[in-house]
C-alpha atoms as a PDB file:
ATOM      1  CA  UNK A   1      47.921 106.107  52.056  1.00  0.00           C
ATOM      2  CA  UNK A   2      47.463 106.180  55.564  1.00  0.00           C
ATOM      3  CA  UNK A   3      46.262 109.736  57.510  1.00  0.00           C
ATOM      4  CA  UNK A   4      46.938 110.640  61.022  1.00  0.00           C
ATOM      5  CA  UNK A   5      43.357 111.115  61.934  1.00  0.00           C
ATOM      6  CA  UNK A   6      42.297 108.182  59.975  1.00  0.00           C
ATOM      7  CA  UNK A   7      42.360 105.267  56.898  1.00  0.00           C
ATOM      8  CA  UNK A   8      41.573 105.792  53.634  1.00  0.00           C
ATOM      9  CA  UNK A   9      39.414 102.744  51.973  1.00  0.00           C
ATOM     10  CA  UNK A  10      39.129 102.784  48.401  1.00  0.00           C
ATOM     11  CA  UNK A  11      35.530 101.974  47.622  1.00  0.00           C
ATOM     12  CA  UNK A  12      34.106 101.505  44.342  1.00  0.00           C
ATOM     13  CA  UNK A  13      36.994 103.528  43.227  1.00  0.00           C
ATOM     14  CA  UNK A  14      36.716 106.138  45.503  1.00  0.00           C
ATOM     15  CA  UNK A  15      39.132 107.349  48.138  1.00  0.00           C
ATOM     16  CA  UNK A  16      36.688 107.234  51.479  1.00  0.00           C
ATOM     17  CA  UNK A  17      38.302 108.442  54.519  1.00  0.00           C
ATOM     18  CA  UNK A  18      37.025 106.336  58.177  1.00  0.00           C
ATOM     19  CA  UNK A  19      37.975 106.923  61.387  1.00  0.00           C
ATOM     20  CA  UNK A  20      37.886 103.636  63.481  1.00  0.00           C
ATOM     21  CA  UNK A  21      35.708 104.208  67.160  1.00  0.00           C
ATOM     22  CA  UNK A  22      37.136 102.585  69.707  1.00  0.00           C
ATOM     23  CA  UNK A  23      34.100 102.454  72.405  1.00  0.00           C
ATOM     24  CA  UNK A  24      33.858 101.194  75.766  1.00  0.00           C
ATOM     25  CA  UNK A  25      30.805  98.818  76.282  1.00  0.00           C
ATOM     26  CA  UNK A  26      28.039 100.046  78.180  1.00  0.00           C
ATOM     27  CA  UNK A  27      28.712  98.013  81.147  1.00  0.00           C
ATOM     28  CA  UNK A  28      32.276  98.556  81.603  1.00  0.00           C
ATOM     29  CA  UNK A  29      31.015 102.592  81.342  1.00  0.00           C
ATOM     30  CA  UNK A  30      28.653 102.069  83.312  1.00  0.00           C
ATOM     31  CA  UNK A  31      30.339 100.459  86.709  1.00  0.00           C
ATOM     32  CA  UNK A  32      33.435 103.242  85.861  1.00  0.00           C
ATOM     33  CA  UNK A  33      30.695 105.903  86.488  1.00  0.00           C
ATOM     34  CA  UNK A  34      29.440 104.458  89.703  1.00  0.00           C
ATOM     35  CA  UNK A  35      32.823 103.848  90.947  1.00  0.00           C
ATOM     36  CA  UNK A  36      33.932 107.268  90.300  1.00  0.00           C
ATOM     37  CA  UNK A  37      30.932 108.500  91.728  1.00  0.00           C
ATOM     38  CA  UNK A  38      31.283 106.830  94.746  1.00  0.00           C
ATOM     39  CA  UNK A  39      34.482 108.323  95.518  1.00  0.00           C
ATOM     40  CA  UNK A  40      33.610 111.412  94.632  1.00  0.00           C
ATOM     41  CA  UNK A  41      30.725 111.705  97.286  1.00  0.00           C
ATOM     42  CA  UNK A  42      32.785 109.659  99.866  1.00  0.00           C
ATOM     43  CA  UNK A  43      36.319 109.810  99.074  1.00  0.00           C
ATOM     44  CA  UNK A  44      37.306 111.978 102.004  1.00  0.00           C
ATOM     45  CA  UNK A  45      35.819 109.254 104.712  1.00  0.00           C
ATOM     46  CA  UNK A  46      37.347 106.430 103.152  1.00  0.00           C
ATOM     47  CA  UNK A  47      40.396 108.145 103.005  1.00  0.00           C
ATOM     48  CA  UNK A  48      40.329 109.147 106.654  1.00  0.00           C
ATOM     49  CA  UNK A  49      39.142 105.762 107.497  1.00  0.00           C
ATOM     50  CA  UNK A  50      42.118 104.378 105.750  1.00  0.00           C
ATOM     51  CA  UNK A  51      44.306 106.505 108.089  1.00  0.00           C
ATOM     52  CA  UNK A  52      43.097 105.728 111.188  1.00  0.00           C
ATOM     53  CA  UNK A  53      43.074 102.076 110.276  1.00  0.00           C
ATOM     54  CA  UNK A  54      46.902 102.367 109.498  1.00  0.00           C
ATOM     55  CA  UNK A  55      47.452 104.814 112.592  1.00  0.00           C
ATOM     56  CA  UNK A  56      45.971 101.994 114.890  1.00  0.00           C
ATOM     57  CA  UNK A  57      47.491  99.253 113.206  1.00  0.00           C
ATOM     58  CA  UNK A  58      51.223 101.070 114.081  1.00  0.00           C
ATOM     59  CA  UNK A  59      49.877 101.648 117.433  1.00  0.00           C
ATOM     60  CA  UNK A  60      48.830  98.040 118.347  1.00  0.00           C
ATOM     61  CA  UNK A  61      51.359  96.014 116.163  1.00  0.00           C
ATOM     62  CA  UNK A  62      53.903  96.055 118.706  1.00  0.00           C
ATOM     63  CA  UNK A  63      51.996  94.821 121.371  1.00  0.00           C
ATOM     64  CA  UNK A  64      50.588  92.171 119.541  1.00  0.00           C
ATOM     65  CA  UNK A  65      54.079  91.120 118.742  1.00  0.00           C
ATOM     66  CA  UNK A  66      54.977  91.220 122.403  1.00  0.00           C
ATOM     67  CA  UNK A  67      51.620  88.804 123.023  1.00  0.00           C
ATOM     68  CA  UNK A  68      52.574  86.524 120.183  1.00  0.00           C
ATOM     69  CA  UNK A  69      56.079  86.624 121.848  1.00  0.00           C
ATOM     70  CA  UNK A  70      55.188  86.078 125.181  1.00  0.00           C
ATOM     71  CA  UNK A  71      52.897  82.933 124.651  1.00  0.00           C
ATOM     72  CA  UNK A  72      55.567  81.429 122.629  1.00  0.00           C
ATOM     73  CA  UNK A  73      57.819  81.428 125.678  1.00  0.00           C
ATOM     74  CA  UNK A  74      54.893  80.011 127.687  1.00  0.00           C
ATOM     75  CA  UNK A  75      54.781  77.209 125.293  1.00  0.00           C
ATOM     76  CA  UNK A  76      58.408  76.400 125.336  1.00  0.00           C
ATOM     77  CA  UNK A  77      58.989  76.835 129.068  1.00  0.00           C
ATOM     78  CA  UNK A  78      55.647  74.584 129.766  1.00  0.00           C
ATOM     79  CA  UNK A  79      57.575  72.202 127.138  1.00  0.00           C
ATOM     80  CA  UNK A  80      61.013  72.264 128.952  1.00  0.00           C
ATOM     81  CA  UNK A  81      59.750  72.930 132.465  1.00  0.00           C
ATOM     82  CA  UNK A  82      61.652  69.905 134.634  1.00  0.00           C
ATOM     83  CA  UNK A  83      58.823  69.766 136.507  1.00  0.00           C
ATOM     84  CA  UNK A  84      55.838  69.558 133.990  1.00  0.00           C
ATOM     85  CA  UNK A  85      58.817  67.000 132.095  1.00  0.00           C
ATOM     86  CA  UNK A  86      59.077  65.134 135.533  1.00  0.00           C
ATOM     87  CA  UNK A  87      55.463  65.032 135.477  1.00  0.00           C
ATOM     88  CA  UNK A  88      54.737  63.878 131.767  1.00  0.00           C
ATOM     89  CA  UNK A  89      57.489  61.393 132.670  1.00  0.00           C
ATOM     90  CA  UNK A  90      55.838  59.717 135.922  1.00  0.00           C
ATOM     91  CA  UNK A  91      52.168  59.456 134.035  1.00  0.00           C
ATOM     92  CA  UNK A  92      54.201  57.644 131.481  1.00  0.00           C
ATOM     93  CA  UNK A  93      55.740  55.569 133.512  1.00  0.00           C
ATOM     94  CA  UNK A  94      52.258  54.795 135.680  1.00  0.00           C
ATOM     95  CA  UNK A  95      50.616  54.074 132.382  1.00  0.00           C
ATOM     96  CA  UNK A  96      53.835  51.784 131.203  1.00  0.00           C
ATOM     97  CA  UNK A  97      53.199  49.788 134.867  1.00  0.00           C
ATOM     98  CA  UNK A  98      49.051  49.805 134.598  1.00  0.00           C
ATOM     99  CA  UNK A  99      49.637  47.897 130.786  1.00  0.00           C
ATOM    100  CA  UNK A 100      52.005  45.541 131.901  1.00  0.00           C
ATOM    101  CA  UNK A 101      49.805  44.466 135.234  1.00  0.00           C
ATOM    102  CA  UNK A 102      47.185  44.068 132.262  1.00  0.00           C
ATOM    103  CA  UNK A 103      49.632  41.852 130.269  1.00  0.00           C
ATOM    104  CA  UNK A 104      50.277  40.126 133.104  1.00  0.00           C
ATOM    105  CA  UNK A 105      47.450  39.548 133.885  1.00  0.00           C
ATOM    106  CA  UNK A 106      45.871  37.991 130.720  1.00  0.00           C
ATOM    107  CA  UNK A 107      49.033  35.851 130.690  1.00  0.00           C
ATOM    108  CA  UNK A 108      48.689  34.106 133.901  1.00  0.00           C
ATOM    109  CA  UNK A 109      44.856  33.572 132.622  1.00  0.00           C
ATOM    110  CA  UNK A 110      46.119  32.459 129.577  1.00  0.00           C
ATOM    111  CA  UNK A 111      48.838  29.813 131.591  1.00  0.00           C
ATOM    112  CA  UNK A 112      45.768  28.711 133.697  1.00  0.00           C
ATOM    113  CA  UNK A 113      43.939  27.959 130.534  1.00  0.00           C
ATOM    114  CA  UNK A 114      46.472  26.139 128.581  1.00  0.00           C
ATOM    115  CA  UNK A 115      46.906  24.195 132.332  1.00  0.00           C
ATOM    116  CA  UNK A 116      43.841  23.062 132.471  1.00  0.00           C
ATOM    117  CA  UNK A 117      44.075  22.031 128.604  1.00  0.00           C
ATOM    118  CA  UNK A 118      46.644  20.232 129.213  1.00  0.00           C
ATOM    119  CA  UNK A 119      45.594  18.571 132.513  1.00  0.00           C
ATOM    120  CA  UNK A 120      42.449  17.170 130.513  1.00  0.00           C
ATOM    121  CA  UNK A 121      43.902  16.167 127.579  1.00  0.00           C
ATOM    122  CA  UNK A 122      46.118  14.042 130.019  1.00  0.00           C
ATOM    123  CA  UNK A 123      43.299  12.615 131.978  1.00  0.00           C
ATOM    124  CA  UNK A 124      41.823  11.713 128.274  1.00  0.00           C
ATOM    125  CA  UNK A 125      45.306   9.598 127.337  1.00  0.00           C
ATOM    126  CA  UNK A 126      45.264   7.654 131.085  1.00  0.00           C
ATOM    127  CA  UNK A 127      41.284   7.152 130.308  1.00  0.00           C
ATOM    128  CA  UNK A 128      41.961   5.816 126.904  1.00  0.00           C
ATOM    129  CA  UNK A 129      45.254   3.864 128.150  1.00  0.00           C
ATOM    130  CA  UNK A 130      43.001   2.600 131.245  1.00  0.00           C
ATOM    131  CA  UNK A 131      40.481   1.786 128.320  1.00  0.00           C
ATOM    132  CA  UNK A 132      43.321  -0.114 125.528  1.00  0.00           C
ATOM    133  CA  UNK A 133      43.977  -2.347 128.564  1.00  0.00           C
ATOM    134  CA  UNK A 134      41.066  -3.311 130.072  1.00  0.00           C
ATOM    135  CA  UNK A 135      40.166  -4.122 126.056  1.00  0.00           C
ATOM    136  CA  UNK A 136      37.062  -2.049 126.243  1.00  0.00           C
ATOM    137  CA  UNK A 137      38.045   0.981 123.648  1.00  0.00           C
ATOM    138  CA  UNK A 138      37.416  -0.419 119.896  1.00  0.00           C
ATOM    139  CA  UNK A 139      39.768   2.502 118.527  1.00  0.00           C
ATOM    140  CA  UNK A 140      42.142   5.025 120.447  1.00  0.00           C
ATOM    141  CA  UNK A 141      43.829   7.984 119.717  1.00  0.00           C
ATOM    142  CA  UNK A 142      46.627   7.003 121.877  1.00  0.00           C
ATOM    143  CA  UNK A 143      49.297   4.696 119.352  1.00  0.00           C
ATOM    144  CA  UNK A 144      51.058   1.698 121.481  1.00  0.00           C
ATOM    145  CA  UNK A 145      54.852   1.677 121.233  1.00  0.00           C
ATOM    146  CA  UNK A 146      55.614  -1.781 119.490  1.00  0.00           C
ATOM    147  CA  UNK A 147      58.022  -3.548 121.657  1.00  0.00           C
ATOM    148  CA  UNK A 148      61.048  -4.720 119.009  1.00  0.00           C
ATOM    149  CA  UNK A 149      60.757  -8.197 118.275  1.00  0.00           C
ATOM    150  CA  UNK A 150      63.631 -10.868 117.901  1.00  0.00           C
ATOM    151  CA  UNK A 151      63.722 -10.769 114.634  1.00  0.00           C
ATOM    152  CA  UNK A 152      64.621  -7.351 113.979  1.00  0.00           C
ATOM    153  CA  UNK A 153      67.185  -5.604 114.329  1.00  0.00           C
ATOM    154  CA  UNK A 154      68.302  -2.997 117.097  1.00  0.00           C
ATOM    155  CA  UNK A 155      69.157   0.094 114.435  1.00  0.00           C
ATOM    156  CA  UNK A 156      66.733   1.379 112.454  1.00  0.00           C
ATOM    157  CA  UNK A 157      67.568   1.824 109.107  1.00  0.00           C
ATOM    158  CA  UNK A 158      68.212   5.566 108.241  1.00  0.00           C
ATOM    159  CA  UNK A 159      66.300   6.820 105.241  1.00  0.00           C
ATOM    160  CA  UNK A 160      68.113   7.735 102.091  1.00  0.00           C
ATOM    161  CA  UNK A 161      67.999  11.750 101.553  1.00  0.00           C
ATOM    162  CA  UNK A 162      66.205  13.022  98.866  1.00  0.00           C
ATOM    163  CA  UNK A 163      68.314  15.632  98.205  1.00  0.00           C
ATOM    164  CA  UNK A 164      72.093  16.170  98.303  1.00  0.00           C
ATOM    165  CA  UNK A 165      73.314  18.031 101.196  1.00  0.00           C
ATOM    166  CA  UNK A 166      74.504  21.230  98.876  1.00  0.00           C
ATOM    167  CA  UNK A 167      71.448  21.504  97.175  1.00  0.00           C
ATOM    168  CA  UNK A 168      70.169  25.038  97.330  1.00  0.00           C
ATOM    169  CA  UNK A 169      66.871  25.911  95.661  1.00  0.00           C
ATOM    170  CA  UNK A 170      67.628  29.356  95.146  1.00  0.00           C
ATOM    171  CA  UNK A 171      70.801  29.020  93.212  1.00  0.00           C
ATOM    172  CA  UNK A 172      68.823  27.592  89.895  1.00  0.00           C
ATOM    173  CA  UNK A 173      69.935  24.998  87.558  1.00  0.00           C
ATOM    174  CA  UNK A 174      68.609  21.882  88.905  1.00  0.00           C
ATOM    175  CA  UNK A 175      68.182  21.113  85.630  1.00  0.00           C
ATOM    176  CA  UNK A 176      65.122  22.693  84.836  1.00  0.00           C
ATOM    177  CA  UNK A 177      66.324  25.121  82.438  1.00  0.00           C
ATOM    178  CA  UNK A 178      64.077  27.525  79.596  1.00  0.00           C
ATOM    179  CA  UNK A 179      61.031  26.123  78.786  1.00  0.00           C
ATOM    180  CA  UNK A 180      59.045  27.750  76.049  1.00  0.00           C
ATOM    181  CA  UNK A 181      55.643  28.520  76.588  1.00  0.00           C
ATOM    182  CA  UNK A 182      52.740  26.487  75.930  1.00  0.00           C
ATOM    183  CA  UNK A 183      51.392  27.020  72.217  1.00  0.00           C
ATOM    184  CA  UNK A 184      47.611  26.865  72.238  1.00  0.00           C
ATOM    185  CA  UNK A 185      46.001  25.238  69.376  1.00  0.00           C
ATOM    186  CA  UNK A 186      43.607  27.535  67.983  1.00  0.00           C
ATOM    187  CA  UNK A 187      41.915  26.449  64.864  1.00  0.00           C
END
């Protein structure tokens, strides 16, 4: 039967009545005790600390709302100002001209360059041409247009087309249809 104040165990055939402790660990008592003593020696300062803290927190909150507030406007008139936007927009548009100059200006280099490519690799055709007939040049990169004979004909033939004209690679079937895969030969 269970007591009020306690258990009863039945040991050895006795009734034996215990009392279970239920005790802190020394630690746990031991950093309780300091705290409480702490705020028993200083409890009043911290508490009056604690008040003026909130006191000058209620005092100052407002104006630090109005600061907040005002730089907030600062920032969105300095955003929407038409002239700082006039402004922004002009070193835009001087930066938009100054890359485009640049652009133009590695074009025209470029032009020049492909110019002068082009201006030598057609002095090196009238060299080799120059070259073909005078018969000194064994081999040249320039290929003499055959003059038709007689004997053939004015048309070229056309070449057959390899494919039909609807063929369509993407659309499938070209009769290439499953093909199972490879079966190694293991062994």
């Amino acid at each position: 039967m269970e007591d009020e104040n306690g258990v009863e165990i039945e040991v050895e055939g006795e009734n034996v009545q215990f009392e279970p402790k239920n005790e802190d660990p020394a630690f746990v008592n031991d950093i309780f005790q300091s705290v409480v003593g702490f705020l028993q020696q200083y409890g009043w300062f911290i508490l009056l600390g604690v008040l003026v803290l909130l006191y000058i927190k209620s005092k100052l909150e407002p104006k630090i709302r109005k600061m907040k507030a005002k730089a907030e406007d600062i920032s969105y008139q300095k955003k929407y100002d038409p002239d700082t936007a006039q402004r922004r927009l002009e070193a835009m548009e001087r930066a938009r001209i100054r890359l485009q100059e640049e652009h133009d200006a590695k074009a025209a280099v470029y032009a020049e360059q492909q110019k002068q490519r082009e201006e030598e690799k057609r002095k090196q055709k009238i060299e080799e041409w120059e070259n073909l007939q005078e018969g000194k040049a064994y081999r040249s990169k320039v290929k003499v247009k055959d003059e038709p004979s007689e004997n053939s004909s004015g048309k070229a033939k056309p070449k057959p087309k390899l494919r039909q004209t609807d063929y369509n690679p993407l659309m499938g079937g070209g009769g290439a249809g499953y093909r199972p895969a490879r079966r190694t030969g293991g062994g």
